[in-house]
Structure formats: structure tokens, C-alpha cells
C-alpha atoms as a PDB file:
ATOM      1  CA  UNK A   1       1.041   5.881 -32.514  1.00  0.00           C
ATOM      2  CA  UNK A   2      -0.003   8.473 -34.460  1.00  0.00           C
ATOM      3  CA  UNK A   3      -3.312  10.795 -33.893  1.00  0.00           C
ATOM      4  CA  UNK A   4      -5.157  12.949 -36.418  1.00  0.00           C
ATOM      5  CA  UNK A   5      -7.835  15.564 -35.323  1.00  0.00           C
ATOM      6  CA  UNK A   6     -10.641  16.608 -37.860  1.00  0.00           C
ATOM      7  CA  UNK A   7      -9.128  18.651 -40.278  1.00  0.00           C
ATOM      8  CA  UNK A   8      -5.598  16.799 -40.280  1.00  0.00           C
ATOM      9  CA  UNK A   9      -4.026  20.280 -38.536  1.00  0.00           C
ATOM     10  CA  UNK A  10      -2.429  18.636 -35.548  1.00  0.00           C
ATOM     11  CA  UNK A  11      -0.159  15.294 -34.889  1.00  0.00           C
ATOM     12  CA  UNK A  12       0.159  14.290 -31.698  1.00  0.00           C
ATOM     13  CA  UNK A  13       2.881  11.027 -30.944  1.00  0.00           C
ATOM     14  CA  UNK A  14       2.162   8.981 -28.335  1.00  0.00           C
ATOM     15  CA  UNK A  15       5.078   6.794 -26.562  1.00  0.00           C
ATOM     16  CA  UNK A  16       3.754   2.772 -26.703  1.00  0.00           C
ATOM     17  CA  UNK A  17       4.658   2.480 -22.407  1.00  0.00           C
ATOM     18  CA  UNK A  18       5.089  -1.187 -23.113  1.00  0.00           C
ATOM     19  CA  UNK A  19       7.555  -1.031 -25.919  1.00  0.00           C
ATOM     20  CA  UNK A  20       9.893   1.399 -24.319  1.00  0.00           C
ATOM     21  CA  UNK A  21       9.881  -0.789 -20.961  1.00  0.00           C
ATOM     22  CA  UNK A  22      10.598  -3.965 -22.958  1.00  0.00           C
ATOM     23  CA  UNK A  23      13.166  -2.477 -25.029  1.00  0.00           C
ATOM     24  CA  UNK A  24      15.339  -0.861 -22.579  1.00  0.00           C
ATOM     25  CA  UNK A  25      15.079  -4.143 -20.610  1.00  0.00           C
ATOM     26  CA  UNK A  26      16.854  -5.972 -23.418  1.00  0.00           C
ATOM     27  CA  UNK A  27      19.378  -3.294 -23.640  1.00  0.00           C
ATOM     28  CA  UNK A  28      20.262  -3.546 -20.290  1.00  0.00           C
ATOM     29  CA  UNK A  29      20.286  -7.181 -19.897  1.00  0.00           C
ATOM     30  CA  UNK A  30      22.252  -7.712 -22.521  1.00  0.00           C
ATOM     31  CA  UNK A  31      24.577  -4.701 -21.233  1.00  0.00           C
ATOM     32  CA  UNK A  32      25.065  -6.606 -18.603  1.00  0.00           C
ATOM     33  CA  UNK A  33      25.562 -10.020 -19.741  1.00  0.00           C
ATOM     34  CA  UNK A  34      28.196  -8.330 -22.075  1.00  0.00           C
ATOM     35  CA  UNK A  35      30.230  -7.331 -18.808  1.00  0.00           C
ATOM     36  CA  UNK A  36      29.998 -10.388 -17.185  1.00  0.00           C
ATOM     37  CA  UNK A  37      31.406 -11.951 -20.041  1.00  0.00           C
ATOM     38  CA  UNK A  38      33.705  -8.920 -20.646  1.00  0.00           C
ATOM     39  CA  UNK A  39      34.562  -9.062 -16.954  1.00  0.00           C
ATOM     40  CA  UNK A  40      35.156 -12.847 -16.528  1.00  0.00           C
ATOM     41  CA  UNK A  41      37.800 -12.733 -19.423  1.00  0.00           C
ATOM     42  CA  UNK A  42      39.827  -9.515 -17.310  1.00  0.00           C
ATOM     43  CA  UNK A  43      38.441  -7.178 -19.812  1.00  0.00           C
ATOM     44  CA  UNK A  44      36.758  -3.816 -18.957  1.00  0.00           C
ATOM     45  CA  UNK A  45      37.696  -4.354 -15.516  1.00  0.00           C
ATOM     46  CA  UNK A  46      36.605  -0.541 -14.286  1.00  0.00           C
ATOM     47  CA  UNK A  47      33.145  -0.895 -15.932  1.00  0.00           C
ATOM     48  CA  UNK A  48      32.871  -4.194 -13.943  1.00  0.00           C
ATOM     49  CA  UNK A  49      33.747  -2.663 -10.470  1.00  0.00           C
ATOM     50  CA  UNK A  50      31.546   0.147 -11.426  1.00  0.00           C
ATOM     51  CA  UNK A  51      28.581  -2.128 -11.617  1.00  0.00           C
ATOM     52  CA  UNK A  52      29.436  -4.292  -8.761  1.00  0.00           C
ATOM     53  CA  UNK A  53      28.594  -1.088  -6.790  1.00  0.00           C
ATOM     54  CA  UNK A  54      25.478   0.108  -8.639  1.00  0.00           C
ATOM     55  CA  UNK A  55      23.901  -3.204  -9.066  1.00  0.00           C
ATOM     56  CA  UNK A  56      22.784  -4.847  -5.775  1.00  0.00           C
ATOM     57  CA  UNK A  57      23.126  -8.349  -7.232  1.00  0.00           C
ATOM     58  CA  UNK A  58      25.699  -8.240  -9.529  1.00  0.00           C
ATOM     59  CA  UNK A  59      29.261  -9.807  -9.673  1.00  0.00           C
ATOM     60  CA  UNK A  60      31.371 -12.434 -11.898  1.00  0.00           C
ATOM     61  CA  UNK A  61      29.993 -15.723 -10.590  1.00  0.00           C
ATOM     62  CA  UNK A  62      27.057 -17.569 -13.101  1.00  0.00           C
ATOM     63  CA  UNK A  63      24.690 -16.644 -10.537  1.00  0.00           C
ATOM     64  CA  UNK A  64      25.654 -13.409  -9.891  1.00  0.00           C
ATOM     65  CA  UNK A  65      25.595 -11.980 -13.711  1.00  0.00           C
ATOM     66  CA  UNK A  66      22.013 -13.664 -13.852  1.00  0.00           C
ATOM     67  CA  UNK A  67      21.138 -11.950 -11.114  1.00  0.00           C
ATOM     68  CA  UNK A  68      22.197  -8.671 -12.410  1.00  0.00           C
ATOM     69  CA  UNK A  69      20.767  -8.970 -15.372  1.00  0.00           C
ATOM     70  CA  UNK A  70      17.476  -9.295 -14.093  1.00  0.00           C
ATOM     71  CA  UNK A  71      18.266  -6.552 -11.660  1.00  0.00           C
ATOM     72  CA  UNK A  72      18.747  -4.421 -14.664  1.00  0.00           C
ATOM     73  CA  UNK A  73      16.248  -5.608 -16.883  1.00  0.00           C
ATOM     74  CA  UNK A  74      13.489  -4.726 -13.828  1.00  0.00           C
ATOM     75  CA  UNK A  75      14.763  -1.481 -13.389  1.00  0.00           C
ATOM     76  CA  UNK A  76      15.272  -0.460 -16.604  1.00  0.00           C
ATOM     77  CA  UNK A  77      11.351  -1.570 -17.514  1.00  0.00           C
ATOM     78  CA  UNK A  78       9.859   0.024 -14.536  1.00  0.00           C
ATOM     79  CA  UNK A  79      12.123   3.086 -15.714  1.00  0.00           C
ATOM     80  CA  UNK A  80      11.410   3.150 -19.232  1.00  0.00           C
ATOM     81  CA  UNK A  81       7.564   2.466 -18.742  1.00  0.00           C
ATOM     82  CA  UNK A  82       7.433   5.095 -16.519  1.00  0.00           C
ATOM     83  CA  UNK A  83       8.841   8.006 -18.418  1.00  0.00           C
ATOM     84  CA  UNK A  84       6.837   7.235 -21.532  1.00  0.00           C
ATOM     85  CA  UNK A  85       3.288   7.084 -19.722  1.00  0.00           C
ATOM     86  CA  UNK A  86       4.479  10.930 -17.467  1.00  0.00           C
ATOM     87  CA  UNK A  87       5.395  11.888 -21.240  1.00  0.00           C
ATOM     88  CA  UNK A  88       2.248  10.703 -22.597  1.00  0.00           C
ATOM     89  CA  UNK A  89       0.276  12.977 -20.032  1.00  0.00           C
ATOM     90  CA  UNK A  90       2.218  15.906 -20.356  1.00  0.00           C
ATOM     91  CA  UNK A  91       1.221  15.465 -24.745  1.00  0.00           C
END
């Protein structure tokens, strides 16, 4: 979003919070449903192991990479919505 003060001299760019939030939540889920796929196969084992220790939730059964992608879709909203409304009040 775009904002024009009288005289057209200054821009300021606002972050949409919502968009952000949403956005990154898709990444990450389907991050994650990548490498449960990825790990269920025997590929990108590290990457799995490294998220079996970040994520609370997460781990190769059906129920496990659901659970991990919501996990990570959550987060990643909360996270996402949150830096673009502190950048919004420092514009």
C-alpha cells in the first residue's frame, strides 16, 4: 500500500500484516510437506533430522508431517504478521 502526502514529495510503503502472515505460512507448510515426502522416500535425510528437533510435532508418520505442517504454518504467521505490523510502526 502505497501513501501520497499533499504535494506528492514523500512515499511511504506499508507492509499488508495479513499477507505476509499468510504467505510465509504457505511457504512453510509446504516446506514441510516437501520433507516429509522427501524424508519418507530416504531423501534429504539431514534436513529431516534437523526438523525432527526444531519442530515439536514433526516426524515421518501421516500424522506427524500434518502436524508439523501446521506447527510451521502457525509459527511462521504469527512470525511474519508480527514483523510487518513492528515495521509498519517504525515507517
Amino acid at each position: 500500500m502505497l501513501k501520497k502526502e499533499k504535494g506528492g514529495e514523500k512515499m511511504v510503503q506499508k507492509l499488508n500484516e495479513l499477507a505476509l502472515g499468510y504467505s510465509l505460512a504457505i511457504i512453510s507448510a509446504a516446506g514441510m510437506l516437501l520433507l516429509g515426502i522427501l524424508g519418507n522416500f530416504g531423501i534429504y535425510a539431514g534436513g529431516v533430522e534437523s526438523m525432527m528437533k526444531w519442530h515439536i510435532f514433526f516426524d515421518l508418520s501421516i500424522f506427524g508431517i500434518i502436524a508439523g505442517i501446521l506447527e510451521a504454518a502457525v509459527f511462521s504467521f504469527v512470525i511474519g504478521y508480527a514483523i510487518a505490523w513492528v515495521y509498519n510502526k517504525f515507517i
